[in-house]
Protein backbone atom coordinates (compact mmCIF):
# COMPACT_ATOMS: atom_id res chain seq x y z
CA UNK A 1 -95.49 -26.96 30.83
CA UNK A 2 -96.25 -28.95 33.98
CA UNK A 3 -98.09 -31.48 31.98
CA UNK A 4 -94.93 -31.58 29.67
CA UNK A 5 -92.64 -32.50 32.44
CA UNK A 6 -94.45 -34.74 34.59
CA UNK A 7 -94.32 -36.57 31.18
CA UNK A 8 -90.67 -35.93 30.96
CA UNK A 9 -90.09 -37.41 34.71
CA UNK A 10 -92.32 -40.38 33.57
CA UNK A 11 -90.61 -41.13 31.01
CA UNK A 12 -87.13 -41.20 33.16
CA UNK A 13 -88.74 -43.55 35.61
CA UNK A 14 -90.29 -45.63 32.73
CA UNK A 15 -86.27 -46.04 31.10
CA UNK A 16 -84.90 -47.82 34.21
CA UNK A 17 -87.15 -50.47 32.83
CA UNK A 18 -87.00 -50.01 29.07
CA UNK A 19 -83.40 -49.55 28.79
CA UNK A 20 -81.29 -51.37 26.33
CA UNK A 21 -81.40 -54.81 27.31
CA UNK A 22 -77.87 -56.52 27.61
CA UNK A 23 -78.61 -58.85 24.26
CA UNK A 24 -80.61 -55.80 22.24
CA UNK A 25 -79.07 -55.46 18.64
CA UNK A 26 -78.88 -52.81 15.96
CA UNK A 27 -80.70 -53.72 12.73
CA UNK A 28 -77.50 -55.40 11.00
CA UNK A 29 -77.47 -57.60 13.70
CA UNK A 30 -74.21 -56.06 15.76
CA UNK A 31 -74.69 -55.70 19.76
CA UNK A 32 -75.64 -52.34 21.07
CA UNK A 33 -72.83 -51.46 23.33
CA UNK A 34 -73.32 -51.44 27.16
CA UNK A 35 -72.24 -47.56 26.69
CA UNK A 36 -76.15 -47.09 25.39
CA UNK A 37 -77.55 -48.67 28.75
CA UNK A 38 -75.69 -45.72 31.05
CA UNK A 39 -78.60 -43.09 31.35
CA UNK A 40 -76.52 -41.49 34.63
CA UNK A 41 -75.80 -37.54 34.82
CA UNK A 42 -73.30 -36.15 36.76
CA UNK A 43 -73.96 -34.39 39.75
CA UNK A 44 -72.59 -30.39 39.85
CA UNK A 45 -69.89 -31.53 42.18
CA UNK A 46 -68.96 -34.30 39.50
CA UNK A 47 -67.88 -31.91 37.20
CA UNK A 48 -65.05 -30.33 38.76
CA UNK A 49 -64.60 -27.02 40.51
CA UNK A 50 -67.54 -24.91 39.72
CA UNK A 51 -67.23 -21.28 38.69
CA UNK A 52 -70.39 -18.94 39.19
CA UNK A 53 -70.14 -16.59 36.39
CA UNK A 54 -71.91 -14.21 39.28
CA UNK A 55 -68.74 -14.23 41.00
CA UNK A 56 -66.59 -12.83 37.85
CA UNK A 57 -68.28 -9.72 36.87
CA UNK A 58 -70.94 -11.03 34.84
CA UNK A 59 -74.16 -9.30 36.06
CA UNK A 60 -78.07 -10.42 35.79
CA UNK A 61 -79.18 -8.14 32.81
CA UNK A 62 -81.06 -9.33 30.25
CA UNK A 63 -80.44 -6.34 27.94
CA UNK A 64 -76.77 -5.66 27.57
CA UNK A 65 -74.32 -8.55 26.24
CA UNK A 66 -71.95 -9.86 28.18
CA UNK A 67 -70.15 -12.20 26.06
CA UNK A 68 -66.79 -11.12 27.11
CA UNK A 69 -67.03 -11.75 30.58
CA UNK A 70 -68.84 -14.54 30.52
CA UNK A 71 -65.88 -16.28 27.85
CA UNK A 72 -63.44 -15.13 30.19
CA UNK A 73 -64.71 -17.37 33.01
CA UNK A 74 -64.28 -20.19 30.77
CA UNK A 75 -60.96 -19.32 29.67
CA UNK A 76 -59.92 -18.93 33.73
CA UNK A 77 -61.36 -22.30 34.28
CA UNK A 78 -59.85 -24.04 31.31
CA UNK A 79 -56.53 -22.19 32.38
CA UNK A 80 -56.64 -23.41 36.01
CA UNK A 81 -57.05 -27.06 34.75
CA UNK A 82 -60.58 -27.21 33.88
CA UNK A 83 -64.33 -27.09 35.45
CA UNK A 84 -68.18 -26.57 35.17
CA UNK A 85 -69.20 -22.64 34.50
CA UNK A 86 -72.30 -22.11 36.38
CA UNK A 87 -74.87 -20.00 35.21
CA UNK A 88 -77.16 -18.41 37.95
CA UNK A 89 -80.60 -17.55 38.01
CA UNK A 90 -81.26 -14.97 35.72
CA UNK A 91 -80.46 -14.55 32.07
CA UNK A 92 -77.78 -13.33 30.34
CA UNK A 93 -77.33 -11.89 26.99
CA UNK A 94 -74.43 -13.38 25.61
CA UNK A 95 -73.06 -13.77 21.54
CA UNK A 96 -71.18 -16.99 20.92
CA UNK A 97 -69.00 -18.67 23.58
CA UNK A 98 -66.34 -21.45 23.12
CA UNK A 99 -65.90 -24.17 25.60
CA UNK A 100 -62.18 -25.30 26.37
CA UNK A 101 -60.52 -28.99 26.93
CA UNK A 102 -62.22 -29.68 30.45
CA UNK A 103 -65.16 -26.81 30.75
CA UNK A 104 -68.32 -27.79 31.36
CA UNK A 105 -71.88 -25.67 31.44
CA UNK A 106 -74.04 -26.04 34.10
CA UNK A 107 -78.04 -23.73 33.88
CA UNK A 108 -78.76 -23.59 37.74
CA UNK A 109 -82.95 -23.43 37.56
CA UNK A 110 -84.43 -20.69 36.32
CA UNK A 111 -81.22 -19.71 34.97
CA UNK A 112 -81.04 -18.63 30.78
CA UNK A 113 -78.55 -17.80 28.37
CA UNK A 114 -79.98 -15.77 25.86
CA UNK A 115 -78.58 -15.36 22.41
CA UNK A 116 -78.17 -11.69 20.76
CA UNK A 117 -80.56 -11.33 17.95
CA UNK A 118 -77.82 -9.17 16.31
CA UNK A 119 -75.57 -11.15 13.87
CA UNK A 120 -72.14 -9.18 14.47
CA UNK A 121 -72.52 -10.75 18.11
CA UNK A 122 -71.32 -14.52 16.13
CA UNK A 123 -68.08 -14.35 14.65
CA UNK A 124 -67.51 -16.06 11.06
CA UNK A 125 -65.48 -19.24 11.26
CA UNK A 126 -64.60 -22.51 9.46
CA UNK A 127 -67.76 -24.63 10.20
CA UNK A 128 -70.14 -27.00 9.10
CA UNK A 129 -73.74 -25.66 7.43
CA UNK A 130 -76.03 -28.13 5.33
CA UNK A 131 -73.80 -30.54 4.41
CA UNK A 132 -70.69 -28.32 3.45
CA UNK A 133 -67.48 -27.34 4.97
CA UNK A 134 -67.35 -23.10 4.77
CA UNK A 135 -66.82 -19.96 6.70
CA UNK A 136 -70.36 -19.23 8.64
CA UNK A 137 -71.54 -17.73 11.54
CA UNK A 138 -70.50 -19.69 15.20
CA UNK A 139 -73.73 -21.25 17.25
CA UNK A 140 -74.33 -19.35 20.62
CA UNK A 141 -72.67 -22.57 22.34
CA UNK A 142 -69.32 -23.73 20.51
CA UNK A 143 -67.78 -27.02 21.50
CA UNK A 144 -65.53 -28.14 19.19
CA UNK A 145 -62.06 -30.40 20.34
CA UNK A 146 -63.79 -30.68 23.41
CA UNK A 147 -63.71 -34.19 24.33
CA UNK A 148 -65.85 -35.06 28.06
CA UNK A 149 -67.99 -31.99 27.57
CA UNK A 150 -71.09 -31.88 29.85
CA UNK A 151 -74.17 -29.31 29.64
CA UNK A 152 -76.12 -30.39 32.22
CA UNK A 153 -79.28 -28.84 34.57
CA UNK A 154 -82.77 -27.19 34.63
CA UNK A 155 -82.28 -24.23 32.71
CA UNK A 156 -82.58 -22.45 29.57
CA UNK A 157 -80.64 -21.75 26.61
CA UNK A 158 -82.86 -18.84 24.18
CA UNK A 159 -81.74 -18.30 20.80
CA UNK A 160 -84.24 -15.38 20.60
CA UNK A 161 -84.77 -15.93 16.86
CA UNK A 162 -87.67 -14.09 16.31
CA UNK A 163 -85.66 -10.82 14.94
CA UNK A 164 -83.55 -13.76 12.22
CA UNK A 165 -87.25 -15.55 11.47
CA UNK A 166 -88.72 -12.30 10.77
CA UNK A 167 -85.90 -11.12 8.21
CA UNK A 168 -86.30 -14.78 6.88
CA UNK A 169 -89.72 -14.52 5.65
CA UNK A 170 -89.48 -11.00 4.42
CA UNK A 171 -86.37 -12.01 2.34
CA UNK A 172 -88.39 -14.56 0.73
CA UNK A 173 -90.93 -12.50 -0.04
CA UNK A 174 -88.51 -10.47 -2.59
CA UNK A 175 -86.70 -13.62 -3.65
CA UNK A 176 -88.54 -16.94 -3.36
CA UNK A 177 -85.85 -19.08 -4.14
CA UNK A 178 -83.89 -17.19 -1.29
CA UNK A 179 -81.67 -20.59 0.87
CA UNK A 180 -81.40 -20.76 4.30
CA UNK A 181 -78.13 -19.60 4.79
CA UNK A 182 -79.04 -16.17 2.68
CA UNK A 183 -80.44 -15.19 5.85
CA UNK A 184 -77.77 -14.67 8.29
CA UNK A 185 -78.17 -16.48 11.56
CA UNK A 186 -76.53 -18.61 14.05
CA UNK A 187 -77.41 -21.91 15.41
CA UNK A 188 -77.92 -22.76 19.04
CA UNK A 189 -75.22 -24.99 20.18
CA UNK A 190 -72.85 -26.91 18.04
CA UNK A 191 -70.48 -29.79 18.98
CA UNK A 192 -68.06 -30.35 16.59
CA UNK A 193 -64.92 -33.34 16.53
CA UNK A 194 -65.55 -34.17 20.03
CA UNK A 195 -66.25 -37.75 21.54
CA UNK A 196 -68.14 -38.78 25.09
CA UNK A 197 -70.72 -35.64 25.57
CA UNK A 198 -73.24 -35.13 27.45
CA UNK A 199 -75.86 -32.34 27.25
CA UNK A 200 -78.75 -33.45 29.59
CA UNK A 201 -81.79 -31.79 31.09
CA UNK A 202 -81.46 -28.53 29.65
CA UNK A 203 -84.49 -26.30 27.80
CA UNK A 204 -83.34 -25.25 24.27
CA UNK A 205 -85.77 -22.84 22.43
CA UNK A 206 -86.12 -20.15 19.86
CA UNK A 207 -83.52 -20.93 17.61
CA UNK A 208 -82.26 -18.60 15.03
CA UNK A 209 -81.50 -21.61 12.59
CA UNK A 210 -80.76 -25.43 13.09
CA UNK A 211 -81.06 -25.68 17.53
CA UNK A 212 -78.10 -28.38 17.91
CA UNK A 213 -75.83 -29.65 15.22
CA UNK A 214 -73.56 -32.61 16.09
CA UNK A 215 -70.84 -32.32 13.69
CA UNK A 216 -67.90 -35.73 13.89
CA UNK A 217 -68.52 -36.80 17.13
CA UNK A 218 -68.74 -39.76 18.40
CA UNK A 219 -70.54 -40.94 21.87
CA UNK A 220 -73.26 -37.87 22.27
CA UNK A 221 -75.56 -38.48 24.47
CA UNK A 222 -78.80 -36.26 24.72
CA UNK A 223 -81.19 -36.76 27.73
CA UNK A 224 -84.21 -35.35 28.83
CA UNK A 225 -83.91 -32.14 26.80
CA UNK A 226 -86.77 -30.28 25.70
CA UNK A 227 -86.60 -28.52 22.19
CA UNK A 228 -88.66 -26.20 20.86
CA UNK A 229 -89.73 -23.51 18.18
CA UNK A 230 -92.42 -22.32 17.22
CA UNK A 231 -95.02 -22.77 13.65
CA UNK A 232 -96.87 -19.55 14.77
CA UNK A 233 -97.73 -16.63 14.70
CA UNK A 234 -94.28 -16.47 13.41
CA UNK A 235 -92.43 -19.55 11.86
CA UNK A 236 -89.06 -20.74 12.91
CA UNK A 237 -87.56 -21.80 9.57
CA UNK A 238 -85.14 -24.56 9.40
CA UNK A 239 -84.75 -24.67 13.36
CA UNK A 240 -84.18 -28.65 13.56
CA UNK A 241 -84.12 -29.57 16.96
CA UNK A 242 -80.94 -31.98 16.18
CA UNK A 243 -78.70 -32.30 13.42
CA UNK A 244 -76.60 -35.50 13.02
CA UNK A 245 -73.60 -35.12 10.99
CA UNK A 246 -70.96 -37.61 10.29
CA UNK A 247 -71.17 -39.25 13.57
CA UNK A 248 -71.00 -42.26 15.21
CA UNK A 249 -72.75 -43.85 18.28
CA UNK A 250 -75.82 -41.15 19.35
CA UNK A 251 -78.30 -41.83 21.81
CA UNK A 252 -81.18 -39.41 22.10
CA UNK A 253 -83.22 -40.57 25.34
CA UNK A 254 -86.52 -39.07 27.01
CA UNK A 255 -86.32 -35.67 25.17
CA UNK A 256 -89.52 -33.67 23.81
CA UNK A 257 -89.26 -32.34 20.42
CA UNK A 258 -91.28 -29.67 18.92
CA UNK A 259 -90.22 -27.71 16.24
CA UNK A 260 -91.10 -25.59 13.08
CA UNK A 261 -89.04 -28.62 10.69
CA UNK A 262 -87.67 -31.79 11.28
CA UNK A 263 -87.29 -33.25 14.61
CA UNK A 264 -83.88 -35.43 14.00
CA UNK A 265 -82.50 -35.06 10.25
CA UNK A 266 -79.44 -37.12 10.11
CA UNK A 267 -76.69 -35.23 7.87
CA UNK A 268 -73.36 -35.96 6.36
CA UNK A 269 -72.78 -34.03 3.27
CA UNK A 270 -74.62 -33.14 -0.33
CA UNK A 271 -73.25 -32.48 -4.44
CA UNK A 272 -72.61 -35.04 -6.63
CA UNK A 273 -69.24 -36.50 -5.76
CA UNK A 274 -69.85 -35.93 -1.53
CA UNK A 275 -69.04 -39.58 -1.05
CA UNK A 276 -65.67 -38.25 -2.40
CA UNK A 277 -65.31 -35.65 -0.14
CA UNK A 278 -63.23 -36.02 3.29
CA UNK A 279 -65.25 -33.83 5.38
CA UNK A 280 -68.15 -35.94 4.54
CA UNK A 281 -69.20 -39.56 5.77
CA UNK A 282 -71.58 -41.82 7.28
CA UNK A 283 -74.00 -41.51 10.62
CA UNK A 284 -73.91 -45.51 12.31
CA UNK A 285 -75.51 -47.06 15.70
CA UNK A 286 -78.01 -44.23 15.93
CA UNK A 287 -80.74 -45.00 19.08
CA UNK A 288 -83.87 -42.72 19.29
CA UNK A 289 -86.00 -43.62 22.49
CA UNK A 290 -89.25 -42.65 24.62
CA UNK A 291 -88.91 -39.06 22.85
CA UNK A 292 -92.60 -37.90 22.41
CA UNK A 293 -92.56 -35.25 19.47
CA UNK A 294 -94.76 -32.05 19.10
CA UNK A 295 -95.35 -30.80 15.73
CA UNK A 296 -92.29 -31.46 13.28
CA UNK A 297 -92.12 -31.89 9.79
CA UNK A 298 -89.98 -35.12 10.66
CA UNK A 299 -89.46 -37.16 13.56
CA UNK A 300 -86.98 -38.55 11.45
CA UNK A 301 -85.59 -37.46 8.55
CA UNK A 302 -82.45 -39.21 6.14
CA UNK A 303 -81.42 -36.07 3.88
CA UNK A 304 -81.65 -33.83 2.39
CA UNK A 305 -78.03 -33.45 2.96
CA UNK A 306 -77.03 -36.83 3.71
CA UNK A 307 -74.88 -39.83 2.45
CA UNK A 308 -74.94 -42.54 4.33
CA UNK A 309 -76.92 -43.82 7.67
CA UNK A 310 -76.59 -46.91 9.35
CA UNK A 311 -78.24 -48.55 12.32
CA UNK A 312 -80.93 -46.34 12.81
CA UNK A 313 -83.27 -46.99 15.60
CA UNK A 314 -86.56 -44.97 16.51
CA UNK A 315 -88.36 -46.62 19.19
CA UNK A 316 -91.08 -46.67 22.24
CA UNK A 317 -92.26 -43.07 20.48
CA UNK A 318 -95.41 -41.03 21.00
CA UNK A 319 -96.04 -38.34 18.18
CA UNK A 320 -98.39 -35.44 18.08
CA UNK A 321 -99.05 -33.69 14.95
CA UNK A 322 -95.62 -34.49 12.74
CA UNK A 323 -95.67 -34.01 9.46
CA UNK A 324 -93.69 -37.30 8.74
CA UNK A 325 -92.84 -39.92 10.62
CA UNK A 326 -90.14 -41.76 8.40
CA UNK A 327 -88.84 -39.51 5.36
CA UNK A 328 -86.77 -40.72 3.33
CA UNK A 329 -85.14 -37.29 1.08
CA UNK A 330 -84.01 -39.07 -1.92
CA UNK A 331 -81.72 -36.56 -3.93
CA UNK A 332 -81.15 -36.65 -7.38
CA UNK A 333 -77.91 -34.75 -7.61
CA UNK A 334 -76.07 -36.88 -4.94
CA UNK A 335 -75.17 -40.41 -3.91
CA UNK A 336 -77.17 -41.95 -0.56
CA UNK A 337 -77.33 -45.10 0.88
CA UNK A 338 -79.75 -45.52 4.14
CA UNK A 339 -79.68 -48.80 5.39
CA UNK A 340 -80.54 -50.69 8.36
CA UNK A 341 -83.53 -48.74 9.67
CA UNK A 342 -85.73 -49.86 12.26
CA UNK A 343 -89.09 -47.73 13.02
CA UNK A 344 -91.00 -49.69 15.73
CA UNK A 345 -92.98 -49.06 19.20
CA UNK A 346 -94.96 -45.40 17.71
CA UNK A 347 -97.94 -44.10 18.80
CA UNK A 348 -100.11 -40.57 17.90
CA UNK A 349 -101.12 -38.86 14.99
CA UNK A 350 -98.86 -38.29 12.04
CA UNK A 351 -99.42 -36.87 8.78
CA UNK A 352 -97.49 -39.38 6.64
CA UNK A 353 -96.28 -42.37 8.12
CA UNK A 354 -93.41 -43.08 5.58
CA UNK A 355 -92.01 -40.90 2.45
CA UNK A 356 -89.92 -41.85 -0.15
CA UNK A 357 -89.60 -38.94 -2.77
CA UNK A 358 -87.25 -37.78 -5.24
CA UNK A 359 -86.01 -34.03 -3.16
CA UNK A 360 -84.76 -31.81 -5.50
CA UNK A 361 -84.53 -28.36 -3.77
CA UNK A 362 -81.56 -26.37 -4.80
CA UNK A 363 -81.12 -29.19 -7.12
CA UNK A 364 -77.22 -28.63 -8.92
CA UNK A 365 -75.20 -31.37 -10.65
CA UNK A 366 -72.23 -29.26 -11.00
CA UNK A 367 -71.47 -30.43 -14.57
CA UNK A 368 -71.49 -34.26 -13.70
CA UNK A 369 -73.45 -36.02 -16.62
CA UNK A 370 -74.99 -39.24 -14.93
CA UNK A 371 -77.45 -39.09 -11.94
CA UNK A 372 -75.65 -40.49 -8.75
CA UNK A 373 -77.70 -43.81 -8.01
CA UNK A 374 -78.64 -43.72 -4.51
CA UNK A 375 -80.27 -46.62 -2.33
CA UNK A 376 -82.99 -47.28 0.80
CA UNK A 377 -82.70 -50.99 2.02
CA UNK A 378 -83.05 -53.01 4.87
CA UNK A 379 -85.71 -50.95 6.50
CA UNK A 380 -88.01 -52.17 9.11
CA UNK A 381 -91.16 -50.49 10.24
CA UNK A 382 -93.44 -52.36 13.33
CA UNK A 383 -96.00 -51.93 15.94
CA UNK A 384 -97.07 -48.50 14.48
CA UNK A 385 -100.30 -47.56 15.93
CA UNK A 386 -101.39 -44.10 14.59
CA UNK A 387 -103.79 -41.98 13.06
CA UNK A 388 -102.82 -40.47 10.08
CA UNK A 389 -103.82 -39.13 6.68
CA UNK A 390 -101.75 -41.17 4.05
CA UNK A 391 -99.87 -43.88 5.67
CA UNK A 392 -97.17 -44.57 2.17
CA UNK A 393 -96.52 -41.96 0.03
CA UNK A 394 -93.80 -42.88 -2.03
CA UNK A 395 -92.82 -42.49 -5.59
CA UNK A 396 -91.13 -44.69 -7.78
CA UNK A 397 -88.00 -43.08 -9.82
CA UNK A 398 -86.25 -45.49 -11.52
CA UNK A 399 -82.73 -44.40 -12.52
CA UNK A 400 -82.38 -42.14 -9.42
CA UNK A 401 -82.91 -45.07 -6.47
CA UNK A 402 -83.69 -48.45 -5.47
CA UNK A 403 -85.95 -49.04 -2.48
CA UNK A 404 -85.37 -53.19 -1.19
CA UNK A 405 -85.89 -55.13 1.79
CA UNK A 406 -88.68 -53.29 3.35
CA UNK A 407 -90.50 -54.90 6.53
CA UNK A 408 -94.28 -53.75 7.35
CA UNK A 409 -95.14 -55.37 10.50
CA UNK A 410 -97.87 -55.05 13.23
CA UNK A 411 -99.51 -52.17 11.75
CA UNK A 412 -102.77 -50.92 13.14
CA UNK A 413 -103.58 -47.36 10.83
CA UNK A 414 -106.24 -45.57 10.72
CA UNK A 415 -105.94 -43.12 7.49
CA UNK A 416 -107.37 -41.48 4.72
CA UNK A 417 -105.49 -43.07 2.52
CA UNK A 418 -104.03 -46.37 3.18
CA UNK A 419 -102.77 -47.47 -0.64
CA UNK A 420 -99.95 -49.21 -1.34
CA UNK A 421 -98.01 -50.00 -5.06
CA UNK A 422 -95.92 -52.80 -3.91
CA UNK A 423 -94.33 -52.16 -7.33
CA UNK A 424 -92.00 -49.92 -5.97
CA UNK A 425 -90.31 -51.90 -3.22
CA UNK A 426 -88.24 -54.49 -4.43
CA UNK A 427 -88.78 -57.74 -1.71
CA UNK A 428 -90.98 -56.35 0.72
CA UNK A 429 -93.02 -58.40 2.93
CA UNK A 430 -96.12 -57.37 5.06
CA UNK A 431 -97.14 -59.03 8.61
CA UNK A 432 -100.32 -57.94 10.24
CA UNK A 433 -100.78 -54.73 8.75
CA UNK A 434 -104.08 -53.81 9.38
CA UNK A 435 -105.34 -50.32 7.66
CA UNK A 436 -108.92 -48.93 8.73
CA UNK A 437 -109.48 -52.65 10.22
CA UNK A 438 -108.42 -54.19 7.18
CA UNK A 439 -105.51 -56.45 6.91
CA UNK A 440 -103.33 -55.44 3.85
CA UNK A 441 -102.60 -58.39 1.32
């Protein structure tokens, strides 16, 4: 863990330099915003009157829950116009919470919030699971309407999932085809139609399901987190460390990822007429920078619930062990069109560097006739400098997608399988890509 954070603090120093540059650009050729170049967190006193949830009752126990108590500290500050609950050292058992207009969450060092591993504990709500609108469970950490929030500091937020991973697998031992949500569990923290937030710092592990889901909200900003779950001896299933749904303008800066599935997975809806549907829509002006990733099944991932994403950028990268680093979910029963994606700066091992393949899991048409046509285009991959086993593994399916515009550039691979059928990218051009020392014609 020291290792992981002198990394971390490197990486900090390291962005004062790499920052966006004033003239950088997102792959369709817009200006990134100035917005993208403010890496700043707010000190404790910034955040407004802080309330020690210490001072209110709320006791350092790790084994009874305290989830009243510690919601009515942020109902008193949201009442009294608004401030930063503190969390102590210690940890606290809590169910879910909901932040107010003006409340903030600040994890003092050696502090932790730790999530019951009983369900009743997360009330059912309207909210937003794999791509649909629908009554589920609440996250531990609910901020939804919340525009300004901040979760800032050094310490912990535990989903203890390893009751909810354990019930997982033994579900799908009676029934295989068994979803995710068929398991009852709660995510970690959720954000939901909230603009200019911050969550910064923080440790968030052991998630019962998907660790943070960004759900319409525009101008997240997630720095120097560290996110984890583990592959063993128990899996986490399905505990993405960040889910990006239907938002716009996301920058995810200096964080480790490590997690049993994908690192980022960029949402936004799923069925056959989800273009169609208003709680549904695109992901734009996405920056992913000087994150180094533990073992994922994707650093990033398009699908498999997902529409539409836009200036995508994953950059100045070191992976260890991922699965994937580019995937691609292409999915036959719905509409998708990921465009303007630029890969570039990666270093470290990776299973795959780039997949493109038809993903038909929990495949369902719902009576319409035709297959939706989907599209990838305009995607850029350069200065990739990795080890891996099978550097393309893509699949043509004609009638389901189009794949077009594709840049390889400045590749230096070593793999077990470097083949390529330029057959099934339409205009795709190659610079420098060299595979096992070999430049690729």
């Amino acid at each position: 863990m020291k290792l992981k954070h002198l990394f971390l603090l490197g990486l900090v120093a390291m962005a004062t330099v790499k920052s966006v540059a004033a003239d950088d650009k997102f792959p369709d050729g817009t200006v990134i915003p100035e917005w993208f170049r403010n890496i700043s967190v707010p000190t404790l006193a910034e955040q407004g009157k802080a309330y020690v949830i210490t001072d209110y009752g709320v006791v350092n126990d790790s084994t009874i829950i305290q989830t009243e108590k510690i919601q009515a500290v942020i109902d008193k500050a949201a009442q009294e116009g608004g401030g930063v609950i503190v969390v102590p050292e210690g940890t606290f058992l809590s169910g879910s919470l909901f932040f107010r207009q003006g409340t903030n969450l600040h994890l003092k060092k050696g502090a932790t919030i730790k999530g019951s591993d009983d369900i009743s504990n997360f009330p059912i709500l309207k909210t937003r699971m794999e791509g649909q609108t629908l009554d589920y469970f609440a996250a531990l950490i609910n901020v939804d309407n919340v525009n300004g929030f901040k979760l800032t500091g050094e310490g912990t937020l535990d989903g203890n999932g390893l009751r909810y991973w354990k019930s997982f697998w033994l579900r799908r031992k009676v029934n295989p085809k068994c979803t995710n949500m068929e398991e009852l569990r709660p995510r970690l923290v959720y954000v939901s139609n909230s603009n200019e937030v911050l969550i910064a710092g923080v440790k968030l592990k052991n998630s019962p399901f998907w660790t943070t889901h960004l759900y319409r909200s525009n101008y997240v900003k997630l720095l120097g987190l560290t996110i984890t779950s583990p592959a063993s001896p128990v899996k986490a299933p399905s505990t993405d460390a960040v889910d990006i749904d239907v938002c716009n303008n996301v920058l995810i800066k200096n964080c480790y990822m490590a997690v049993n599935d994908d690192a980022v997975a960029l949402k936004g809806g799923k069925g056959p007429w989800a273009d169609k549907d208003e709680n549904n829509g695109e992901n734009t002006n996405i920056i992913i920078e000087d994150c180094n990733y533990g073992f994922c099944h994707g650093a990033l991932t398009c699908g498999s619930e997902s529409i539409h994403d836009k200036n995508i950028i994953v950059r100045r990268c070191k992976i260890n062990k991922a699965s994937r680093l580019l995937w691609l979910k292409m999915r036959p029963d719905t509409p998708q069109m990921y465009e303007y994606i630029t890969v570039e700066d990666i270093t470290g091992d990776v299973d795959n560097v780039l997949v493109v393949r038809p993903w038909t899991q929990f495949f369902d048409l719902k009576g319409r006739k035709d297959t939706p046509m989907s599209y990838s285009q305009n995607i850029i991959m350069r200065n990739i400098n990795v080890n891996s086993k099978v550097v393309f593994n893509l699949e043509k399916a004609d009638g389901q997608y189009k794949l077009k515009d594709f840049l390889f550039e400045k590749f230096n691979v070593t793999t077990k399988n470097g083949d390529l059928d330029k057959s099934i990218i339409e205009n795709l051009t190659l610079k420098k890509v060299v595979i096992n020392g070999d430049k690729l014609k």
